[in-house]
PDB file of N, CA and C in Angstrom:
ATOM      1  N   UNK A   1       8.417  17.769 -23.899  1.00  0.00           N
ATOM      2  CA  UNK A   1       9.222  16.612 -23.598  1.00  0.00           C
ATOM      3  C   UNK A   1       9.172  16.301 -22.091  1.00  0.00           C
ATOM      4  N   UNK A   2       9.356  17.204 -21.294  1.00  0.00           N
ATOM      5  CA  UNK A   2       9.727  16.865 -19.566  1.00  0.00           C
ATOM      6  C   UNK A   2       7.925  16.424 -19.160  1.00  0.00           C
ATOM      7  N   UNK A   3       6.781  17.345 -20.176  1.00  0.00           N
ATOM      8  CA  UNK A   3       5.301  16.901 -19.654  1.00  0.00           C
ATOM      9  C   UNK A   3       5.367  15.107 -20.208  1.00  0.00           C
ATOM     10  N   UNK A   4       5.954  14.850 -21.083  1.00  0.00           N
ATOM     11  CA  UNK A   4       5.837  13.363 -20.949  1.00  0.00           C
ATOM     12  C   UNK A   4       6.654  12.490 -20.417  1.00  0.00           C
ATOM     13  N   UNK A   5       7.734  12.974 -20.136  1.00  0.00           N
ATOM     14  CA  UNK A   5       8.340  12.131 -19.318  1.00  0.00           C
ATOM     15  C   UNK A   5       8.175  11.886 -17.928  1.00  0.00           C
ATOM     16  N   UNK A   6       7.388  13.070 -17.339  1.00  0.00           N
ATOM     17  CA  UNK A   6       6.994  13.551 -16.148  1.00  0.00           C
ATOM     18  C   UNK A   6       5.890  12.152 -16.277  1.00  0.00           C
ATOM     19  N   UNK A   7       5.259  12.379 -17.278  1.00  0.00           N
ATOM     20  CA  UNK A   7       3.662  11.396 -17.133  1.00  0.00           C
ATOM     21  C   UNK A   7       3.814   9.882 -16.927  1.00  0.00           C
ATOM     22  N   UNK A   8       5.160   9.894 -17.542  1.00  0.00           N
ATOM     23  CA  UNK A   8       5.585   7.991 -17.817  1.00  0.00           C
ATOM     24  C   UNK A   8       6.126   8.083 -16.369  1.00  0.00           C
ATOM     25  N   UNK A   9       6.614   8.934 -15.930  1.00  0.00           N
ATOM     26  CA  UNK A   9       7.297   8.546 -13.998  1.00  0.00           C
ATOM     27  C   UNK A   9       6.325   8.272 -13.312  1.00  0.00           C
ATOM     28  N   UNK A  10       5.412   9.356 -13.003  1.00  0.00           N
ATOM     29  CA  UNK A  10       4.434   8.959 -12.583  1.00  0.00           C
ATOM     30  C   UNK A  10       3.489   8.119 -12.577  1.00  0.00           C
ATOM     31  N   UNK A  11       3.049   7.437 -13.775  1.00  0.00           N
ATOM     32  CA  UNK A  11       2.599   5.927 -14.019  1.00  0.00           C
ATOM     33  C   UNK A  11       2.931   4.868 -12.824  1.00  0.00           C
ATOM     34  N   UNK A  12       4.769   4.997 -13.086  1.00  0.00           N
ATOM     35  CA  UNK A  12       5.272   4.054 -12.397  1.00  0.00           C
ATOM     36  C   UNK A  12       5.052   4.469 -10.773  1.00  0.00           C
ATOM     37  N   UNK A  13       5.436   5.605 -10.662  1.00  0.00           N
ATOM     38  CA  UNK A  13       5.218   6.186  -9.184  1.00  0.00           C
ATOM     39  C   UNK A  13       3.895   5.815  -8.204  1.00  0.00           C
ATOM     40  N   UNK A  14       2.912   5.751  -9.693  1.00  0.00           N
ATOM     41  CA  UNK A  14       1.560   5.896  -8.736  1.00  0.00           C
ATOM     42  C   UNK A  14       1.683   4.562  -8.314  1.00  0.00           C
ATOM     43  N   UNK A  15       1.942   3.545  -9.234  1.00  0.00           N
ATOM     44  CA  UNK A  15       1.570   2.389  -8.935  1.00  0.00           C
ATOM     45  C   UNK A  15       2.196   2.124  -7.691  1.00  0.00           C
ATOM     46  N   UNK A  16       3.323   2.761  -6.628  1.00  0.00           N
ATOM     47  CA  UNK A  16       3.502   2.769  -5.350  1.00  0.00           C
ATOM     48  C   UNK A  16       2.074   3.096  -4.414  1.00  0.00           C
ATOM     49  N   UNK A  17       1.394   3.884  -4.519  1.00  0.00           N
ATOM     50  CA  UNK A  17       0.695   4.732  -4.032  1.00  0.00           C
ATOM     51  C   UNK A  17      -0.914   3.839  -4.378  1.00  0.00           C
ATOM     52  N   UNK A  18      -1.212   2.995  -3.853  1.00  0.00           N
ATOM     53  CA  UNK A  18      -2.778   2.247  -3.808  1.00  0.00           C
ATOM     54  C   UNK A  18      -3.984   3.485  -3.883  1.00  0.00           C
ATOM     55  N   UNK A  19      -4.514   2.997  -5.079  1.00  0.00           N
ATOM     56  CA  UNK A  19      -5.755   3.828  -5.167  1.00  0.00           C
ATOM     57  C   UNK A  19      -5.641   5.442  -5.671  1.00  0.00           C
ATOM     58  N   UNK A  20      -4.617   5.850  -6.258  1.00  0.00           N
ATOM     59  CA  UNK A  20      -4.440   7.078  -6.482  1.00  0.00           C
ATOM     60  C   UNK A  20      -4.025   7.268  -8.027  1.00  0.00           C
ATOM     61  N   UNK A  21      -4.555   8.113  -8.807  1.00  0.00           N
ATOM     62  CA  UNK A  21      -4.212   8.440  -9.885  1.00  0.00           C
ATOM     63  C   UNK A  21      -3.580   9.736  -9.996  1.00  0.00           C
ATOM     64  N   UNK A  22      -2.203   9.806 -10.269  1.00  0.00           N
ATOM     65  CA  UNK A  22      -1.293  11.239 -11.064  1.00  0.00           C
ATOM     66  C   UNK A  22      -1.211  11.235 -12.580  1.00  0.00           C
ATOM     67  N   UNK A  23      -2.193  12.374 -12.566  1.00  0.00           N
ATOM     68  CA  UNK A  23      -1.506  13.131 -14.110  1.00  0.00           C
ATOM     69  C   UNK A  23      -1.082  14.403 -14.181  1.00  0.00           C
ATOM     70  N   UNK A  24       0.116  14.335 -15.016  1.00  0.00           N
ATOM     71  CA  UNK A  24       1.045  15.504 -15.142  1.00  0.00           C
ATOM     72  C   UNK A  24       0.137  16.484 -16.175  1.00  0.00           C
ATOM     73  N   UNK A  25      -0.960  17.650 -15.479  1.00  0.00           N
ATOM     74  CA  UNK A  25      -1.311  18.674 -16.431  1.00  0.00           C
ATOM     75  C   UNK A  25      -0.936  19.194 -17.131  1.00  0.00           C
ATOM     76  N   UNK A  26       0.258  19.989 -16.646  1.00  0.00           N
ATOM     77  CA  UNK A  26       1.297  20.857 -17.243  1.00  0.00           C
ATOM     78  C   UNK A  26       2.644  21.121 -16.540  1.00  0.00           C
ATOM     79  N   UNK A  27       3.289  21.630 -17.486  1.00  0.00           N
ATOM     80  CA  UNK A  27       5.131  21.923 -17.027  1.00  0.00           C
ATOM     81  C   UNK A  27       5.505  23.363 -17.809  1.00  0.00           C
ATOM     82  N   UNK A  28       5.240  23.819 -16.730  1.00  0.00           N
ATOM     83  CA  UNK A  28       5.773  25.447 -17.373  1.00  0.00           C
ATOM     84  C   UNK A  28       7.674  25.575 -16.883  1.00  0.00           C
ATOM     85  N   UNK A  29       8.578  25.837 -17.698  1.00  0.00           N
ATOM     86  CA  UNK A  29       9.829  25.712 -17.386  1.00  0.00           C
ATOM     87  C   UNK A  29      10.189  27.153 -17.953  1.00  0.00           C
ATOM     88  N   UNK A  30      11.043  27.837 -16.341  1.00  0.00           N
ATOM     89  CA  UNK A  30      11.734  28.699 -16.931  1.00  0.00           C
ATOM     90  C   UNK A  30      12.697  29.375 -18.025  1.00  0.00           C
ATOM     91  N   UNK A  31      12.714  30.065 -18.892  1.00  0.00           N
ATOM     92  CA  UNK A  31      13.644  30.454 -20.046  1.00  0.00           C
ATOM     93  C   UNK A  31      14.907  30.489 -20.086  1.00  0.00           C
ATOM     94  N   UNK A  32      15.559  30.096 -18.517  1.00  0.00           N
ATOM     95  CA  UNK A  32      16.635  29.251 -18.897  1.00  0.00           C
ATOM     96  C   UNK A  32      16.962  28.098 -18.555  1.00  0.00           C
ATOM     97  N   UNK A  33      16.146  27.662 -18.222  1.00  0.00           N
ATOM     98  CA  UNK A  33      15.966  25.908 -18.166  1.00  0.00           C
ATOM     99  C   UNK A  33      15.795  25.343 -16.886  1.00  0.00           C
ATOM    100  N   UNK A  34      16.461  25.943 -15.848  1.00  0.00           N
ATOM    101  CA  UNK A  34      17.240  25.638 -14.542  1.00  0.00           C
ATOM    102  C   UNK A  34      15.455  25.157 -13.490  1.00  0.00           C
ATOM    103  N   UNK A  35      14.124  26.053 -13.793  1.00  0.00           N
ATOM    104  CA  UNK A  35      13.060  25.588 -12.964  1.00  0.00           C
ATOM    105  C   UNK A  35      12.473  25.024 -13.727  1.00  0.00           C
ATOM    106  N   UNK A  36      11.617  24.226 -13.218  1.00  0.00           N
ATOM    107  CA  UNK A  36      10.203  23.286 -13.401  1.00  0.00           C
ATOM    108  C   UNK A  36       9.306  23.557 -12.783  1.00  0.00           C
ATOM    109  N   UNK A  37       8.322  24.001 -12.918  1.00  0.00           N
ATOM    110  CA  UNK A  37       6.889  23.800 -12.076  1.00  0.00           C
ATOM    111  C   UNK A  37       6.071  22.837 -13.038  1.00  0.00           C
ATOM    112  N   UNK A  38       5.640  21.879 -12.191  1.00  0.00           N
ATOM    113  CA  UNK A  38       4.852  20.744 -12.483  1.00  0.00           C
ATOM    114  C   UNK A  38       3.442  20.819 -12.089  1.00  0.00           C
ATOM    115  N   UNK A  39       2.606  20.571 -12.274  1.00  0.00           N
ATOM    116  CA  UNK A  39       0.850  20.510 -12.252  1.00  0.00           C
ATOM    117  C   UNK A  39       0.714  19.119 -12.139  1.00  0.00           C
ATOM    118  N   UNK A  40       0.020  18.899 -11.170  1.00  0.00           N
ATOM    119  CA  UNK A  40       0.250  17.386 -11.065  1.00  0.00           C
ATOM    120  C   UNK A  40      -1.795  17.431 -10.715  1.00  0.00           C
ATOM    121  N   UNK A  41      -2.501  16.662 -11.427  1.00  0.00           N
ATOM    122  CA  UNK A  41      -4.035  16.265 -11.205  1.00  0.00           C
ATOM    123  C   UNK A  41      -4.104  14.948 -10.619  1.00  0.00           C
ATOM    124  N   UNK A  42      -4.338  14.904  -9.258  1.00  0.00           N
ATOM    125  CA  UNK A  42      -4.316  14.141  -8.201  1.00  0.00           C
ATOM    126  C   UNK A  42      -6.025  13.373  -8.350  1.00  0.00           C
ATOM    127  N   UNK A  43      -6.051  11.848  -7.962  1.00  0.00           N
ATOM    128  CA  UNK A  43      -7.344  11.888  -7.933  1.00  0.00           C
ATOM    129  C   UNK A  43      -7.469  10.436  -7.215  1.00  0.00           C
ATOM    130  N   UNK A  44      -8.150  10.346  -5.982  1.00  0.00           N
ATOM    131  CA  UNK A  44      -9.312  11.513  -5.958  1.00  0.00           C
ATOM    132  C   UNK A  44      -8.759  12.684  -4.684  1.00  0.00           C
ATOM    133  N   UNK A  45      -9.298  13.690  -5.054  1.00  0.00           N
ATOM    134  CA  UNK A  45      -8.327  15.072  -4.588  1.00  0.00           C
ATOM    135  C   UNK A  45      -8.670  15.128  -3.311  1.00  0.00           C
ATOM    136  N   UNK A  46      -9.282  14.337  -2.364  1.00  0.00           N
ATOM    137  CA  UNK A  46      -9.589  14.498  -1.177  1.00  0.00           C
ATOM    138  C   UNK A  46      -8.283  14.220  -0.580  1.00  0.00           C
ATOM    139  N   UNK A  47      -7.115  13.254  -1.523  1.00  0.00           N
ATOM    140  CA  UNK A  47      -5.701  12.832  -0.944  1.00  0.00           C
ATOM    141  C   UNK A  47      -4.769  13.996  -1.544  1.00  0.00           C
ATOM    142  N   UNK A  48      -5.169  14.757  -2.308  1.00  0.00           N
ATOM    143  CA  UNK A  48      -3.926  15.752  -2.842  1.00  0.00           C
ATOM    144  C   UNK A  48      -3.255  16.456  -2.020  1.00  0.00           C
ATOM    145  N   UNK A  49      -3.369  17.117  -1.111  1.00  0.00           N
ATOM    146  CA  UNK A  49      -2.319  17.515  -0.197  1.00  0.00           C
ATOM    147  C   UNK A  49      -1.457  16.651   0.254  1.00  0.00           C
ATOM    148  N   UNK A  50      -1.981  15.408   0.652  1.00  0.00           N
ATOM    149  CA  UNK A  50      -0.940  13.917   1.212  1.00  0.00           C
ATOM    150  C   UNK A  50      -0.104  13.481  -0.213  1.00  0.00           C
ATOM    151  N   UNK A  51      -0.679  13.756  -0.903  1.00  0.00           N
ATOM    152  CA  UNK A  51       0.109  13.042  -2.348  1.00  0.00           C
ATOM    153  C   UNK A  51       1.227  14.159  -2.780  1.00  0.00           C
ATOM    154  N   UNK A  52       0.897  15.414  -2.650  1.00  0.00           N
ATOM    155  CA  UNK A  52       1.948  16.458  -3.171  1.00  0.00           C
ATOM    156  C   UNK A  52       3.356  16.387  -2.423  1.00  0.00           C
ATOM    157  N   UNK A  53       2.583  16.117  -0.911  1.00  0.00           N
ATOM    158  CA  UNK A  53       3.447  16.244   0.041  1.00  0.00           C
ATOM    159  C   UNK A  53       4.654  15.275   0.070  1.00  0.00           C
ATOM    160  N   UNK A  54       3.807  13.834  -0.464  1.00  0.00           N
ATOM    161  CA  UNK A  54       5.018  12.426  -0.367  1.00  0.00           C
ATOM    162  C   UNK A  54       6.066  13.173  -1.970  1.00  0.00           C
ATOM    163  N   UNK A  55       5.389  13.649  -2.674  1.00  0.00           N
ATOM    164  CA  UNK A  55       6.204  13.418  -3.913  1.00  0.00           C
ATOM    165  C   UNK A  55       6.905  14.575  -3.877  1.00  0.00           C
ATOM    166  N   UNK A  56       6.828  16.043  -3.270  1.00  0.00           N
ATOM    167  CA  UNK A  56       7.866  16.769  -2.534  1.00  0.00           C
ATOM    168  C   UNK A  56       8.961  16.351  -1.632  1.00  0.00           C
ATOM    169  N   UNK A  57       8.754  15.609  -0.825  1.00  0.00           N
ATOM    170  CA  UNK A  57       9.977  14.757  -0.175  1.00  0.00           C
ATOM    171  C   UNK A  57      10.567  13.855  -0.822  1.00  0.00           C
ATOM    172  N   UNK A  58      10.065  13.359  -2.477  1.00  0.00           N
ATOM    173  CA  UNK A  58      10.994  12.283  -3.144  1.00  0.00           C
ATOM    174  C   UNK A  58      11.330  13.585  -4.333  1.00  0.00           C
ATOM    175  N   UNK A  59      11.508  14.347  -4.004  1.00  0.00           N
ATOM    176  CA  UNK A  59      11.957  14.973  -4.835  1.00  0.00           C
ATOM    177  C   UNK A  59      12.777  14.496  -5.939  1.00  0.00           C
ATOM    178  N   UNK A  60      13.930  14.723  -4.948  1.00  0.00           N
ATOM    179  CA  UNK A  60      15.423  14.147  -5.423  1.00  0.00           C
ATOM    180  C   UNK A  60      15.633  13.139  -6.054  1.00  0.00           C
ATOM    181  N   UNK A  61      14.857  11.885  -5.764  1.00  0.00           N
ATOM    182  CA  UNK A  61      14.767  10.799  -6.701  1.00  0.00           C
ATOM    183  C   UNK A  61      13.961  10.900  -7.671  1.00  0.00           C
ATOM    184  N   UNK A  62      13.174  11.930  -8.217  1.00  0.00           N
ATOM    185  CA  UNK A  62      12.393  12.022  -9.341  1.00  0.00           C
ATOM    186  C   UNK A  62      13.356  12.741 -10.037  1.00  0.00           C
ATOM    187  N   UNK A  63      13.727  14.003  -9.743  1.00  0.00           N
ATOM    188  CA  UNK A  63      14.643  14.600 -10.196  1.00  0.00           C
ATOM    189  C   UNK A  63      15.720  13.596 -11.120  1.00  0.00           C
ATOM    190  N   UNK A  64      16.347  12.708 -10.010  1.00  0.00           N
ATOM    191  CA  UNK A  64      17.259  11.909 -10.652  1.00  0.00           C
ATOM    192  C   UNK A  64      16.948  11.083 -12.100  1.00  0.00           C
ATOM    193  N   UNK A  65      15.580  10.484 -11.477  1.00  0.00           N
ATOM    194  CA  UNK A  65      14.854   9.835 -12.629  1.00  0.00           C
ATOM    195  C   UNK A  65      14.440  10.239 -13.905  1.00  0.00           C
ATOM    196  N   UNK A  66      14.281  11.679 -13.849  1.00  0.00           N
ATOM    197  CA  UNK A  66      14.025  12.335 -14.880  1.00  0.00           C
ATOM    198  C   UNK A  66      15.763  12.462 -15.658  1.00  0.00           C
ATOM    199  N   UNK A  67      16.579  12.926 -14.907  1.00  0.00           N
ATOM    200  CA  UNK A  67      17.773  13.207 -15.552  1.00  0.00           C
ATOM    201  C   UNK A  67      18.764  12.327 -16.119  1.00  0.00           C
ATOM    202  N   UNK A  68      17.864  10.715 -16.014  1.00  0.00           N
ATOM    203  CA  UNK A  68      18.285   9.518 -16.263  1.00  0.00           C
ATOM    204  C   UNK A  68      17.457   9.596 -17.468  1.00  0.00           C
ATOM    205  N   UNK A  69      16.515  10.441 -17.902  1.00  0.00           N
ATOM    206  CA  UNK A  69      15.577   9.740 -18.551  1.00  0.00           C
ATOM    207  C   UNK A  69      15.909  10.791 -19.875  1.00  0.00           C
ATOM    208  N   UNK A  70      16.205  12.384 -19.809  1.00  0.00           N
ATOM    209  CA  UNK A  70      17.042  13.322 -20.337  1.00  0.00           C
ATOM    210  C   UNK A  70      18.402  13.697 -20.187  1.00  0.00           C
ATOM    211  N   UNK A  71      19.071  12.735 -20.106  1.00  0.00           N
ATOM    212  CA  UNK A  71      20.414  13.020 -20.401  1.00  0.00           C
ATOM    213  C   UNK A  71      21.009  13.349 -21.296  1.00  0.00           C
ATOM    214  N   UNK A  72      20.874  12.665 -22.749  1.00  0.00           N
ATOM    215  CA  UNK A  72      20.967  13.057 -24.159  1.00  0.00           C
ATOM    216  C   UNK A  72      19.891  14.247 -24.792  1.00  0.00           C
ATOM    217  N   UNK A  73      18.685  14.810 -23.770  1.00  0.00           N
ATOM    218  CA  UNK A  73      18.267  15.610 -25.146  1.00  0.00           C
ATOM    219  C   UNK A  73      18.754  17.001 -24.088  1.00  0.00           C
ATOM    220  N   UNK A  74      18.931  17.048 -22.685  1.00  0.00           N
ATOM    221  CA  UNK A  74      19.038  18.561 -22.311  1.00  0.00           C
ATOM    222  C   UNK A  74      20.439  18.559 -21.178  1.00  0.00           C
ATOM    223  N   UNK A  75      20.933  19.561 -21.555  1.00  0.00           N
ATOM    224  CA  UNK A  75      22.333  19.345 -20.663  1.00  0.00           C
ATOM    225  C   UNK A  75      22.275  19.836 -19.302  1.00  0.00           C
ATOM    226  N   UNK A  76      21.012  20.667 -18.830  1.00  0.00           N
ATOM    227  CA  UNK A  76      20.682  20.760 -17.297  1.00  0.00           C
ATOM    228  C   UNK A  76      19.721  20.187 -17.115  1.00  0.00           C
ATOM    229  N   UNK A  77      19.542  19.323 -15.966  1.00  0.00           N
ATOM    230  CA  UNK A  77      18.142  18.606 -15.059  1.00  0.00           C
ATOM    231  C   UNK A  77      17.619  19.999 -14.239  1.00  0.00           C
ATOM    232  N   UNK A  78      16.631  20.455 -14.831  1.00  0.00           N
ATOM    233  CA  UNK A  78      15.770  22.195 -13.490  1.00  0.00           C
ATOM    234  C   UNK A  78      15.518  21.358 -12.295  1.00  0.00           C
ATOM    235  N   UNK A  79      15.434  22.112 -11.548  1.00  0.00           N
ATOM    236  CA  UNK A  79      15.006  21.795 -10.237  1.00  0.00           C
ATOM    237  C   UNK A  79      13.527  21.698 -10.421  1.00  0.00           C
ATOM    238  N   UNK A  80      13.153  21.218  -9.621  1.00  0.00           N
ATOM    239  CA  UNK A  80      11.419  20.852  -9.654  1.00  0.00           C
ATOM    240  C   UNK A  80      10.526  21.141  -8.627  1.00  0.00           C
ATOM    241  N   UNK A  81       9.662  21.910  -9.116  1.00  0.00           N
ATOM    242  CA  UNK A  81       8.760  22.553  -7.805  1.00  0.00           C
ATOM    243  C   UNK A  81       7.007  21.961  -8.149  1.00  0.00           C
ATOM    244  N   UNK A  82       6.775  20.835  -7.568  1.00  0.00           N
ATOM    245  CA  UNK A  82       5.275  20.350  -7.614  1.00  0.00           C
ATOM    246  C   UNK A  82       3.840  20.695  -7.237  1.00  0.00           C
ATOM    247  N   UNK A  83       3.338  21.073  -7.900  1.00  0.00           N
ATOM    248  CA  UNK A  83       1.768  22.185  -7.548  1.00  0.00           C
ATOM    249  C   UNK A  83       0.550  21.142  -7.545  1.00  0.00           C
ATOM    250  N   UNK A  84      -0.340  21.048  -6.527  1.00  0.00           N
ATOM    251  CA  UNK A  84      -1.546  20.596  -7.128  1.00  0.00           C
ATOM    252  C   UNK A  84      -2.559  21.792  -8.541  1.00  0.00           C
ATOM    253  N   UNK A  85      -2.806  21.145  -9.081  1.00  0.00           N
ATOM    254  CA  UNK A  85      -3.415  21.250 -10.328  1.00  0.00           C
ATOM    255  C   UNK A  85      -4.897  21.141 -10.006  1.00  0.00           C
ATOM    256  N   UNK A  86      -5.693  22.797  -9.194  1.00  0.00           N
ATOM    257  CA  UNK A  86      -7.025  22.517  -9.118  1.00  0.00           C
ATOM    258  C   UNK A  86      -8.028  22.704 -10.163  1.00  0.00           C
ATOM    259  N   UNK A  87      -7.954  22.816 -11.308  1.00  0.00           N
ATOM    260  CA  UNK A  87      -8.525  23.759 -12.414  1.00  0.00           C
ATOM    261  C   UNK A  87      -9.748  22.768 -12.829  1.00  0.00           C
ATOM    262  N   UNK A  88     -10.057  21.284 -12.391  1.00  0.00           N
ATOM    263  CA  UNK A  88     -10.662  20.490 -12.539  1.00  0.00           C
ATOM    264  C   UNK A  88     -11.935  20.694 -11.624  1.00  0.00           C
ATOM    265  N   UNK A  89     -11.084  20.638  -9.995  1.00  0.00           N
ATOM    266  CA  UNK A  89     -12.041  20.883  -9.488  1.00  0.00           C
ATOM    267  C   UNK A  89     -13.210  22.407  -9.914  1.00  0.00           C
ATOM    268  N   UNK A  90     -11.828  23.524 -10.041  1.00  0.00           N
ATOM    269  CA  UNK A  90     -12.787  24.456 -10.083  1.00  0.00           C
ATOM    270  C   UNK A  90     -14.206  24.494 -11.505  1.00  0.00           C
ATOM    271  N   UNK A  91     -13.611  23.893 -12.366  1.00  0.00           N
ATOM    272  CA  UNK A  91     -14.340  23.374 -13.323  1.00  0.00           C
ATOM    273  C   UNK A  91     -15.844  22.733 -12.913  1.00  0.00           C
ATOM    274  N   UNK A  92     -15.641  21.881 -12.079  1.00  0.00           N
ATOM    275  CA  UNK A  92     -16.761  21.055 -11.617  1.00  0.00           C
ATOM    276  C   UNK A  92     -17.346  22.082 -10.726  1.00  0.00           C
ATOM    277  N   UNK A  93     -16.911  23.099  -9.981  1.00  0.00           N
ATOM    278  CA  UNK A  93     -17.553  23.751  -9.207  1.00  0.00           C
ATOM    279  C   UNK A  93     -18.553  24.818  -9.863  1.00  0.00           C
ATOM    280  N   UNK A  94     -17.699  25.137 -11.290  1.00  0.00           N
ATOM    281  CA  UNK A  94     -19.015  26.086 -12.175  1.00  0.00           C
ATOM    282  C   UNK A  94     -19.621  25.511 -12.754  1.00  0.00           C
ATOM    283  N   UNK A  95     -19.697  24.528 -13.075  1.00  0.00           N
ATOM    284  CA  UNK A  95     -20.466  23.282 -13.679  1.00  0.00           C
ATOM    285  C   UNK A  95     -21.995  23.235 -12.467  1.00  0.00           C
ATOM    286  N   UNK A  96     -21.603  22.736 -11.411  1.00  0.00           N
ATOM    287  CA  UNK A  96     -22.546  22.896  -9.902  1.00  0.00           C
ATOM    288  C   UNK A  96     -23.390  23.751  -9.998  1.00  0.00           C
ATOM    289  N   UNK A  97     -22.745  25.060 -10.187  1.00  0.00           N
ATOM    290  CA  UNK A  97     -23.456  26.303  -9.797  1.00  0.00           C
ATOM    291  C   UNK A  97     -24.407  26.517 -11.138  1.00  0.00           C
ATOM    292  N   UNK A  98     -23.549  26.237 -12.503  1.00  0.00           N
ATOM    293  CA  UNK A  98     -24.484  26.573 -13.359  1.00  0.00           C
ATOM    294  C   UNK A  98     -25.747  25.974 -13.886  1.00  0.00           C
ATOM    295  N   UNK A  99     -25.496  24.513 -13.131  1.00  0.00           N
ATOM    296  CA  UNK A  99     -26.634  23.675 -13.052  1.00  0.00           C
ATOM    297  C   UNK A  99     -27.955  24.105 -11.915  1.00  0.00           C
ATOM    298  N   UNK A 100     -27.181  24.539 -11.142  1.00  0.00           N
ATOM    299  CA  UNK A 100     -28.433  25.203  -9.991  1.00  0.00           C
ATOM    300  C   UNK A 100     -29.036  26.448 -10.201  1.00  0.00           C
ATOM    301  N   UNK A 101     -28.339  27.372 -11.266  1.00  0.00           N
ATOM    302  CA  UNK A 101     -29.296  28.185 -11.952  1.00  0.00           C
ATOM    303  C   UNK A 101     -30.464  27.900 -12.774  1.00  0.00           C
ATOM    304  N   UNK A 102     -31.597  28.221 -11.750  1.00  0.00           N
ATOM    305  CA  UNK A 102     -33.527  27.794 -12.720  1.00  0.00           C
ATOM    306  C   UNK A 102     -33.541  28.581 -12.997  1.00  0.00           C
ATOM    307  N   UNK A 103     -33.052  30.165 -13.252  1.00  0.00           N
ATOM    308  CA  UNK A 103     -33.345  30.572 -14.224  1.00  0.00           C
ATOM    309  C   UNK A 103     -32.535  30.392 -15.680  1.00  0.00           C
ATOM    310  N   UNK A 104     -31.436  29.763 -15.890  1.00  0.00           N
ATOM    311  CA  UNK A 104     -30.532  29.611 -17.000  1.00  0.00           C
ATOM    312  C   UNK A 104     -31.589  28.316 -18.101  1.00  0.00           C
ATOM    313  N   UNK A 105     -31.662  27.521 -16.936  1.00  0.00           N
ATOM    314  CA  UNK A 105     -32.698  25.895 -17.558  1.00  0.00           C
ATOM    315  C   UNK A 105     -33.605  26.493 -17.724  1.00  0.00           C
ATOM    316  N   UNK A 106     -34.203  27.209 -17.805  1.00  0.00           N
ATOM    317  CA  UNK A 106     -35.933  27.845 -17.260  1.00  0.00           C
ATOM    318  C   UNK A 106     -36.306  28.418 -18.980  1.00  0.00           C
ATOM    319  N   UNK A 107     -35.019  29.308 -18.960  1.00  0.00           N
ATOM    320  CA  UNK A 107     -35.671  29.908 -20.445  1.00  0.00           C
ATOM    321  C   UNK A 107     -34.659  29.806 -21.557  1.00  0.00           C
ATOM    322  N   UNK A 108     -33.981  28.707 -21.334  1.00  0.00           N
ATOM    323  CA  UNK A 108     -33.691  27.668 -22.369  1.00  0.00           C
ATOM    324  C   UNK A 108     -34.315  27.059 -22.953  1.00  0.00           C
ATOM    325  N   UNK A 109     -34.902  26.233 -21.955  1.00  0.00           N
ATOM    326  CA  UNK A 109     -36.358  25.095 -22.165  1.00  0.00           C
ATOM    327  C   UNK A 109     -37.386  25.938 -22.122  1.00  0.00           C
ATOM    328  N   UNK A 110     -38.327  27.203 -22.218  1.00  0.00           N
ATOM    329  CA  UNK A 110     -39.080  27.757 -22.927  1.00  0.00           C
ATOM    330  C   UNK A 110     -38.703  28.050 -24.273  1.00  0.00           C
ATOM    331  N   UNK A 111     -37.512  28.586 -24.406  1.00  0.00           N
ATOM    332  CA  UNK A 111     -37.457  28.650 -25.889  1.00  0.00           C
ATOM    333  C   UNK A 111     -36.977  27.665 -26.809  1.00  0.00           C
ATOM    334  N   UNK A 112     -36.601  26.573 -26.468  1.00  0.00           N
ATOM    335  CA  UNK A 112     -36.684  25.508 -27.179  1.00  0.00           C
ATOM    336  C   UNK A 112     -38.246  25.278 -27.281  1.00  0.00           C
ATOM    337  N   UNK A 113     -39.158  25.459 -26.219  1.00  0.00           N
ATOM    338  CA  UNK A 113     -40.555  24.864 -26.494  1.00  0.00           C
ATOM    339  C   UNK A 113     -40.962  25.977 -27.192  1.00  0.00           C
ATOM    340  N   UNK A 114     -41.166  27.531 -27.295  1.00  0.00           N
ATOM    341  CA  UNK A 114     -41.717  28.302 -28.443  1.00  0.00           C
ATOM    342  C   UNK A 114     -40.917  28.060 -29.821  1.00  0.00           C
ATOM    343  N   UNK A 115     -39.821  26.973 -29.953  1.00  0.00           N
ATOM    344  CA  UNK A 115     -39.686  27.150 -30.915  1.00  0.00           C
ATOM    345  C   UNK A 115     -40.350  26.272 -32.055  1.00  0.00           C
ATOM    346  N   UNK A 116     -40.462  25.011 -31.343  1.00  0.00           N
ATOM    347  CA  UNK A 116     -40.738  23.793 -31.712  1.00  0.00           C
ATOM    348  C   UNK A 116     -42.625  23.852 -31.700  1.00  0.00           C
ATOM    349  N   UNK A 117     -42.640  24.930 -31.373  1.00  0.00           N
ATOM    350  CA  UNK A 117     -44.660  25.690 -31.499  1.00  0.00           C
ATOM    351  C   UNK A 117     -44.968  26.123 -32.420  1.00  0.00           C
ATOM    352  N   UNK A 118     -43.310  26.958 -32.798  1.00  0.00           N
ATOM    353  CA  UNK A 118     -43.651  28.078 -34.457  1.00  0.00           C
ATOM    354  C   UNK A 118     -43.480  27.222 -34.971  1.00  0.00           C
ATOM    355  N   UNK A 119     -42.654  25.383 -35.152  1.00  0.00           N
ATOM    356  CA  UNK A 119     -42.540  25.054 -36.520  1.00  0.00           C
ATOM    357  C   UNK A 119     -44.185  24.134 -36.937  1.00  0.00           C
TER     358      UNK A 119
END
């Protein structure tokens, strides 16, 4: 519930913010309700430190916004602690590397070609 409501704020939020896309990855919330950690996928991430940073200082008004937005389903608003969400980048970074392995392509594409020899 708070990962989508988180996602619909931010919609509106970004559209403050020219040229920047927020999506809410994930919301891990403590077992008794009171924290939030948010994952926020910033893009393009060359601004994510500047973007974490503005939406850490509006804390309080997100906070609010959210507790405007859950009032009827949870009887505490958690406090909210905002993370960049690198798991994308690092994604793309083994993606990089595994593409620059000639030997991975190398005897892939030989054995696709001995195979297509035996048929």
């Amino acid at each position: 519930m708070l990962q989508k409501e988180f996602g619909d704020i931010f919609v509106l939020y970004a559209r403050k913010i020219q040229g920047v896309i927020v999506t809410v990855s994930e919301v891990r919330i403590s077992p008794d309700l009171s924290i939030a950690h948010i994952y926020l996928s910033i893009f393009p991430t060359a601004r994510a430190s500047e973007i974490i940073g503005r939406i850490s200082r509006d804390t309080k008004a997100l906070r609010f916004e959210l507790g405007q937005r859950i009032r009827h389903q949870m009887r505490l608003v958690p406090e909210l602690n905002f993370h960049n969400d690198e798991s994308i980048e690092r994604l793309t970074k083994i993606d990089q590397i595994l593409d620059a392995d000639p030997f991975l392509h190398t005897d892939l594409d030989e054995d696709a070609d001995a195979e297509s020899l035996d048929k």
